[in-house]
N, C-alpha and C. Protein backbone atom coordinates (compact mmCIF):
# COMPACT_ATOMS: atom_id res chain seq x y z
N UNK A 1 21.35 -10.42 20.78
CA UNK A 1 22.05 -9.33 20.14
C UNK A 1 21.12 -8.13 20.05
N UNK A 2 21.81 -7.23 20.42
CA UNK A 2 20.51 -5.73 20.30
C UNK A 2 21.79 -4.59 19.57
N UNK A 3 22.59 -5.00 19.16
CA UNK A 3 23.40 -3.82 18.52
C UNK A 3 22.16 -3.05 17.51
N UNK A 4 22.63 -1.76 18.12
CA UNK A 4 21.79 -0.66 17.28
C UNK A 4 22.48 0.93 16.25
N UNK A 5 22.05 0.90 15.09
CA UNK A 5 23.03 2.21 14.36
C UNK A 5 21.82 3.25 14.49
N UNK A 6 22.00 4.26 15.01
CA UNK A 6 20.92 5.33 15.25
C UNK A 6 21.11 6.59 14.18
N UNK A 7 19.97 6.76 13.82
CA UNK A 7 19.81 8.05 12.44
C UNK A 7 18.96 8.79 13.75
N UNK A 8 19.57 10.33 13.52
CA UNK A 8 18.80 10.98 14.18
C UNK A 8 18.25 12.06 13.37
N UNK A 9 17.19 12.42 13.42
CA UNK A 9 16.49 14.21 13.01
C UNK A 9 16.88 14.19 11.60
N UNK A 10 16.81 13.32 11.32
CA UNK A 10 17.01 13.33 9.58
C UNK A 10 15.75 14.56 9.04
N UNK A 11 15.84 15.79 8.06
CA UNK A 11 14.26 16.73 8.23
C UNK A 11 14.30 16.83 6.64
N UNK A 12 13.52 16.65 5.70
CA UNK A 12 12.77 17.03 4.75
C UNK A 12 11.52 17.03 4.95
N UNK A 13 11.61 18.23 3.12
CA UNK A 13 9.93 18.03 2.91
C UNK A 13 9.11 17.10 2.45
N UNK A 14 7.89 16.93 2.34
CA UNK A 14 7.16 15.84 2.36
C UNK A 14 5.89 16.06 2.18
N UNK A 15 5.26 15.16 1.32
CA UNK A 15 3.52 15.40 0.92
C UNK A 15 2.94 13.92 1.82
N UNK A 16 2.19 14.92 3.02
CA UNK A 16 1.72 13.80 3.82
C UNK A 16 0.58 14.58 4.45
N UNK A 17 -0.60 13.83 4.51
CA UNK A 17 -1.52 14.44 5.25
C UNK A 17 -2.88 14.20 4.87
N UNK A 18 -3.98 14.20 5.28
CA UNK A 18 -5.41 13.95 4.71
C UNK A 18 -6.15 15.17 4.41
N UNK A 19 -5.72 16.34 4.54
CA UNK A 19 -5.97 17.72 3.78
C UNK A 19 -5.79 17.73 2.85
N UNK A 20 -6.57 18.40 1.69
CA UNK A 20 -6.28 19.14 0.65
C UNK A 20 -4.79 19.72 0.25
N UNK A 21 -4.89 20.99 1.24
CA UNK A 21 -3.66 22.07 1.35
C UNK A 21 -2.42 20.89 1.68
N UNK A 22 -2.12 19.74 2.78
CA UNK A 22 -1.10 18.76 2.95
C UNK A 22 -0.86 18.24 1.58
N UNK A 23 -1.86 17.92 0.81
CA UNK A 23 -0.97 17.34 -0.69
C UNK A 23 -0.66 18.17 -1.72
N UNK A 24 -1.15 19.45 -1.42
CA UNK A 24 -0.71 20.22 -2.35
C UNK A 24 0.17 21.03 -2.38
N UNK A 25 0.97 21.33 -0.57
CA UNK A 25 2.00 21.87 -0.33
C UNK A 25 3.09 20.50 0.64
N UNK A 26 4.19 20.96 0.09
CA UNK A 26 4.77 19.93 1.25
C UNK A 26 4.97 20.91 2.18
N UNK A 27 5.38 19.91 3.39
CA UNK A 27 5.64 19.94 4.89
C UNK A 27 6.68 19.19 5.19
N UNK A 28 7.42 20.05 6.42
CA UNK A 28 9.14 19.30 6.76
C UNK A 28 8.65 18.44 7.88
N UNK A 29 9.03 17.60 8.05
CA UNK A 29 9.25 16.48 8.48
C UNK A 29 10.48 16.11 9.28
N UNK A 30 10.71 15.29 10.60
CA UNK A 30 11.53 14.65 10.75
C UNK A 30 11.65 13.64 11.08
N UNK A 31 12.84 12.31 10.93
CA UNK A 31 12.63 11.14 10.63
C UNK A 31 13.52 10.59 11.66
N UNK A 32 13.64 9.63 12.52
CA UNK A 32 14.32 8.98 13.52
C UNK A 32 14.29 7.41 12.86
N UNK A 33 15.87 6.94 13.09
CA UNK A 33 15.86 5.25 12.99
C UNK A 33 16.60 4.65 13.62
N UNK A 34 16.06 3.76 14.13
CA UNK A 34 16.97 2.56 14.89
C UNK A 34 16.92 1.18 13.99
N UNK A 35 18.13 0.88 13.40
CA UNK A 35 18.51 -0.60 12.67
C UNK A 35 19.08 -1.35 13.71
N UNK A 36 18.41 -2.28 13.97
CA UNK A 36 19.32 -3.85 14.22
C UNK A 36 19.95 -4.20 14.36
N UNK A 37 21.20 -4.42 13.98
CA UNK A 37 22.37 -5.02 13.19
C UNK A 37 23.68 -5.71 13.59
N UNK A 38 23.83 -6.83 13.39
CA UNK A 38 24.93 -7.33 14.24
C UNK A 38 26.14 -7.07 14.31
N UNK A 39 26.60 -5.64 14.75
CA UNK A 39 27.90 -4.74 14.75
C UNK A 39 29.32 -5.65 15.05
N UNK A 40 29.41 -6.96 15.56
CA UNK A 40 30.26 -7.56 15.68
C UNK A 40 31.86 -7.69 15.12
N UNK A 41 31.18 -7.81 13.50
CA UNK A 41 32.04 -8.27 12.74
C UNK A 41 32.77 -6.65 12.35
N UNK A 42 31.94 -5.86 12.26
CA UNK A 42 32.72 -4.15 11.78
C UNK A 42 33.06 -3.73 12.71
N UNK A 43 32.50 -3.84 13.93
CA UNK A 43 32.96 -3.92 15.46
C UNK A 43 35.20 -4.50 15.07
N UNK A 44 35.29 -5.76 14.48
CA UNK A 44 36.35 -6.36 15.06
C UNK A 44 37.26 -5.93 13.56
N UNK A 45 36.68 -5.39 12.28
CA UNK A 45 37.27 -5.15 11.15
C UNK A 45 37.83 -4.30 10.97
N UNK A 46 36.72 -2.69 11.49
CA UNK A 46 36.82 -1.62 10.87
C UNK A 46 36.56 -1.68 9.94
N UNK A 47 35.67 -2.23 8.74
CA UNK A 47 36.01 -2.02 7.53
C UNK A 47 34.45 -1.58 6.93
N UNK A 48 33.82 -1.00 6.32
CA UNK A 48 32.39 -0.55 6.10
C UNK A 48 31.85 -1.35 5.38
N UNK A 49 32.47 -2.56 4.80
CA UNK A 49 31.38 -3.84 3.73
C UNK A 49 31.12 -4.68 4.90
N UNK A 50 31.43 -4.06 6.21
CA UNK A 50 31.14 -4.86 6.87
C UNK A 50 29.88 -4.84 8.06
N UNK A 51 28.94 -3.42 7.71
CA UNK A 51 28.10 -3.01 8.13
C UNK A 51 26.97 -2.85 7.20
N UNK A 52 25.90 -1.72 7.53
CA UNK A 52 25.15 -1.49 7.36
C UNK A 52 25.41 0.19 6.82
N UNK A 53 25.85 0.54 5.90
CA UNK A 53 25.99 1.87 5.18
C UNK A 53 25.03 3.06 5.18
N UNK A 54 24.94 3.91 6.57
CA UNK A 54 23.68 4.16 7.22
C UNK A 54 23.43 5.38 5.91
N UNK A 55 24.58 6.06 5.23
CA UNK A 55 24.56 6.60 4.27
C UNK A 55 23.37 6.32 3.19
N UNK A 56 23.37 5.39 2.81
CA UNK A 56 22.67 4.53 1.89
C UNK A 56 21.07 4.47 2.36
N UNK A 57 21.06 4.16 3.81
CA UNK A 57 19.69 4.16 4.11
C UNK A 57 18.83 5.50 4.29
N UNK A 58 19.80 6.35 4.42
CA UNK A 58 19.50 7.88 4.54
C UNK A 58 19.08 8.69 3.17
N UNK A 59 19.85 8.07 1.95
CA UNK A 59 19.18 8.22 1.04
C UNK A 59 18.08 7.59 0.71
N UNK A 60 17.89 6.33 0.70
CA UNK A 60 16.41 5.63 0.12
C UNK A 60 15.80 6.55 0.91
N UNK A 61 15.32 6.72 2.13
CA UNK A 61 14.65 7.19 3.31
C UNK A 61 14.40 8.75 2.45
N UNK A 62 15.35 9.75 2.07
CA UNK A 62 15.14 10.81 1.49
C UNK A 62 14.45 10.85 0.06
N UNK A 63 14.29 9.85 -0.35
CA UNK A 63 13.26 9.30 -1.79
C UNK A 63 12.33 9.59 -1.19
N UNK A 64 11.88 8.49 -0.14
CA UNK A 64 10.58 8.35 0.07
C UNK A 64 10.00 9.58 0.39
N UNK A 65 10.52 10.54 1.00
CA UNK A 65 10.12 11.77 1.48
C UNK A 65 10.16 12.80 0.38
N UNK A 66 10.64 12.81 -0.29
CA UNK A 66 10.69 13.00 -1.33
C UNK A 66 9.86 13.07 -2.76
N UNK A 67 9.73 11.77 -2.73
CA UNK A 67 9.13 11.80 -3.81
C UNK A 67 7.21 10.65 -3.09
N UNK A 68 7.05 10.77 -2.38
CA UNK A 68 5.97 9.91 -2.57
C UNK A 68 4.88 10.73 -1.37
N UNK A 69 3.54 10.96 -2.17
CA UNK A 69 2.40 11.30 -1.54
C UNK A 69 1.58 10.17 -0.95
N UNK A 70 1.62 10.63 0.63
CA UNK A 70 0.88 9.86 1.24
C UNK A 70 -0.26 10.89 2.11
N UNK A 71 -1.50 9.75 2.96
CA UNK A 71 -2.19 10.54 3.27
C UNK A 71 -1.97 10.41 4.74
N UNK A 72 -1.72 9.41 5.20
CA UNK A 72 -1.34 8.99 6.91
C UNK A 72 0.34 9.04 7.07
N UNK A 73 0.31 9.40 8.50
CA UNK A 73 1.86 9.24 9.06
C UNK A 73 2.27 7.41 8.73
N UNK A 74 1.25 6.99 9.20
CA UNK A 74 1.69 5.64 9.56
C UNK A 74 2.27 4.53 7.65
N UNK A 75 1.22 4.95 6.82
CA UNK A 75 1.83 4.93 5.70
C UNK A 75 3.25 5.31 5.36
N UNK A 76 3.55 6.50 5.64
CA UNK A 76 4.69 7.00 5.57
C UNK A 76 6.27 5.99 6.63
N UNK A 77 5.34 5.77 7.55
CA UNK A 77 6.56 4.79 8.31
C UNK A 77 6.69 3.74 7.70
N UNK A 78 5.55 2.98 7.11
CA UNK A 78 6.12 1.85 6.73
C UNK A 78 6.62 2.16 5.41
N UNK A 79 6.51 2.61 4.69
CA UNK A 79 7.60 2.58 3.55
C UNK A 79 8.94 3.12 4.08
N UNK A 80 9.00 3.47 5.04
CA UNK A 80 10.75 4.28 5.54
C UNK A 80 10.99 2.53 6.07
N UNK A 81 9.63 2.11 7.01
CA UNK A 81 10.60 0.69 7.19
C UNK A 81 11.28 -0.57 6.13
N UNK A 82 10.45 0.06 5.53
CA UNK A 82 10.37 -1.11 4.00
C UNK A 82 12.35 -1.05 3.65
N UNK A 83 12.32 0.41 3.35
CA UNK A 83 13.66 0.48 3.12
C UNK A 83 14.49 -0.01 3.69
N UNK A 84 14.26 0.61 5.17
CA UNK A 84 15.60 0.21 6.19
C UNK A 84 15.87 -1.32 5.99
N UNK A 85 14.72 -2.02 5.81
CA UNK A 85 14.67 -3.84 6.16
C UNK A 85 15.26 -4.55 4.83
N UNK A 86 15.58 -3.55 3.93
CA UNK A 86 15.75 -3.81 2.33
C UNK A 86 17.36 -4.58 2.48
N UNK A 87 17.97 -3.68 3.19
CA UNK A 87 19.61 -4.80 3.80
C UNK A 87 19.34 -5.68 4.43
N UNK A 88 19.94 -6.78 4.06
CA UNK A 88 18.91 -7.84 4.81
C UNK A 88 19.80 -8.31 6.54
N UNK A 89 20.99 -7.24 6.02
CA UNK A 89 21.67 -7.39 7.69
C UNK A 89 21.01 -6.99 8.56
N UNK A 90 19.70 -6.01 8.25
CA UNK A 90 19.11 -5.23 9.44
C UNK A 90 17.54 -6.19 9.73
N UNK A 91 18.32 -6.68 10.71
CA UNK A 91 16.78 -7.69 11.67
C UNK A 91 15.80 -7.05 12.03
N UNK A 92 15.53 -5.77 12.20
CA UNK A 92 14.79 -4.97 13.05
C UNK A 92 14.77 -3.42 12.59
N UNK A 93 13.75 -2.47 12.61
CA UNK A 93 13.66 -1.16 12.76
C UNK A 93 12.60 -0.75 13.39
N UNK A 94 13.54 0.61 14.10
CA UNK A 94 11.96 1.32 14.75
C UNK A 94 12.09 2.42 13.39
N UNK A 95 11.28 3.18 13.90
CA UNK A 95 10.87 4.18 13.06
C UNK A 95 9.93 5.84 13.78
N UNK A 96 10.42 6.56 13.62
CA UNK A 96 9.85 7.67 14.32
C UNK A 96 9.51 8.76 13.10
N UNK A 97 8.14 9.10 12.96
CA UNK A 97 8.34 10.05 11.86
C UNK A 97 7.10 11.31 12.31
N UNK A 98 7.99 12.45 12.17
CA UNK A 98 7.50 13.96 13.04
C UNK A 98 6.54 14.92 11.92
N UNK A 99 5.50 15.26 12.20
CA UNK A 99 5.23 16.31 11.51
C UNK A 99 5.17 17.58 11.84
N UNK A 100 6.27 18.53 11.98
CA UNK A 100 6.83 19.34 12.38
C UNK A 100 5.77 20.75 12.44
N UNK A 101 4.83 20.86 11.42
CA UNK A 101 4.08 21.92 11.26
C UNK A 101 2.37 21.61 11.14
N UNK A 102 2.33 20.65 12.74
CA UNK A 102 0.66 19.53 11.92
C UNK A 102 0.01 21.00 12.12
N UNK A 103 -1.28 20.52 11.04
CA UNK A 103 -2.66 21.17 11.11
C UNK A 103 -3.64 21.18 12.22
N UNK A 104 -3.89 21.56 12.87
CA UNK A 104 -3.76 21.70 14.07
C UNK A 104 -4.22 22.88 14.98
N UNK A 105 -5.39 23.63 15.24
CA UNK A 105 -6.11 24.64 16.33
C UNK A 105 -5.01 25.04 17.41
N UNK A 106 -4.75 23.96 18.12
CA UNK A 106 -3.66 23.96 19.27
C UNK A 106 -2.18 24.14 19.25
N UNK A 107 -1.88 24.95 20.17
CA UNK A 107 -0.32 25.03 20.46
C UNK A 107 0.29 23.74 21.01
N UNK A 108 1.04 22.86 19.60
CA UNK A 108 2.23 22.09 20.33
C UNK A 108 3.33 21.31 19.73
N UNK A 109 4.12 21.11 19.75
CA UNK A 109 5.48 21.16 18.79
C UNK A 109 5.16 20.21 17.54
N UNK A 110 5.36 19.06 17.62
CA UNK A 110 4.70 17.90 16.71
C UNK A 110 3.45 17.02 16.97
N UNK A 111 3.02 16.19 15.59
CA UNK A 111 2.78 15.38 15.84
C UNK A 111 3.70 14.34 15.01
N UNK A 112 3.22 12.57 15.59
CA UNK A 112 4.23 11.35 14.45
C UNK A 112 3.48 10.11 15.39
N UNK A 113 4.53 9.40 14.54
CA UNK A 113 4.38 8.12 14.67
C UNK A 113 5.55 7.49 15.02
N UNK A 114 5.32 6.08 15.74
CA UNK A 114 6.70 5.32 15.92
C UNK A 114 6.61 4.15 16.05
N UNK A 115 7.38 3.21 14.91
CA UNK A 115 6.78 1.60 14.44
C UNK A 115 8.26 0.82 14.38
N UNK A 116 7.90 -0.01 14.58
CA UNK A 116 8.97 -1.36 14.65
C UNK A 116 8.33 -2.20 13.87
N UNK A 117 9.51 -2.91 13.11
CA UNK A 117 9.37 -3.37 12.04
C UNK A 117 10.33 -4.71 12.25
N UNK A 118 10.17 -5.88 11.79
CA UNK A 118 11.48 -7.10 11.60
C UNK A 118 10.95 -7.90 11.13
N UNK A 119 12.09 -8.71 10.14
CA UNK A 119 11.72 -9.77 9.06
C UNK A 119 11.66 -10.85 10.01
């Protein structure tokens, strides 16, 4: 089974970074997810108790960004995975997370990270 529910470009701000100025200002961010999930049964229902309520994960995910100072990207993914894996329908997550404005000498769009995660 590889059924997948995709979050795309999800963007808040966010205290992330090993600078000074990174924890003391936030920075926007964007967040990519791929869940798991065995679409079968909402596949044959239609009915949404019968999935994975990507709604729901989009909020925890906006907590974390939200409200929690970190100093690494990769910190930051695993608590976004922590969440996603918190339904226990979801076998699997990747995780993509952008820092839209890194610190940085050089000209170039982002930097991030991207982690897979499963119970």
């Amino acid at each position: 089974m590889h059924d997948t529910i995709e979050i795309r470009g999800l963007r808040a701000l966010c205290y992330c970074g090993a600078l000074a100025e990174e924890q003391a200002r936030a920075q926007p961010f964007e967040v990519d997810l791929d869940l798991v999930v065995d679409l079968r049964q909402a596949g044959a229902s239609d009915d949404l108790a019968d999935t994975v309520d990507y709604a729901s994960v989009i909020d925890g995910v906006a907590s974390v960004l939200a409200r929690e100072h970190v100093t690494l990207l990769e910190r930051l993914a695993e608590r976004i995975a922590q969440v996603a894996l918190a339904d226990e329908r979801v076998t699997e997550v990747t995780v993509a997370v952008r820092k839209l404005r890194p610190p940085v000498a050089q000209q170039l769009d982002t930097t991030g990270v991207r982690i897979t995660r499963s119970r």
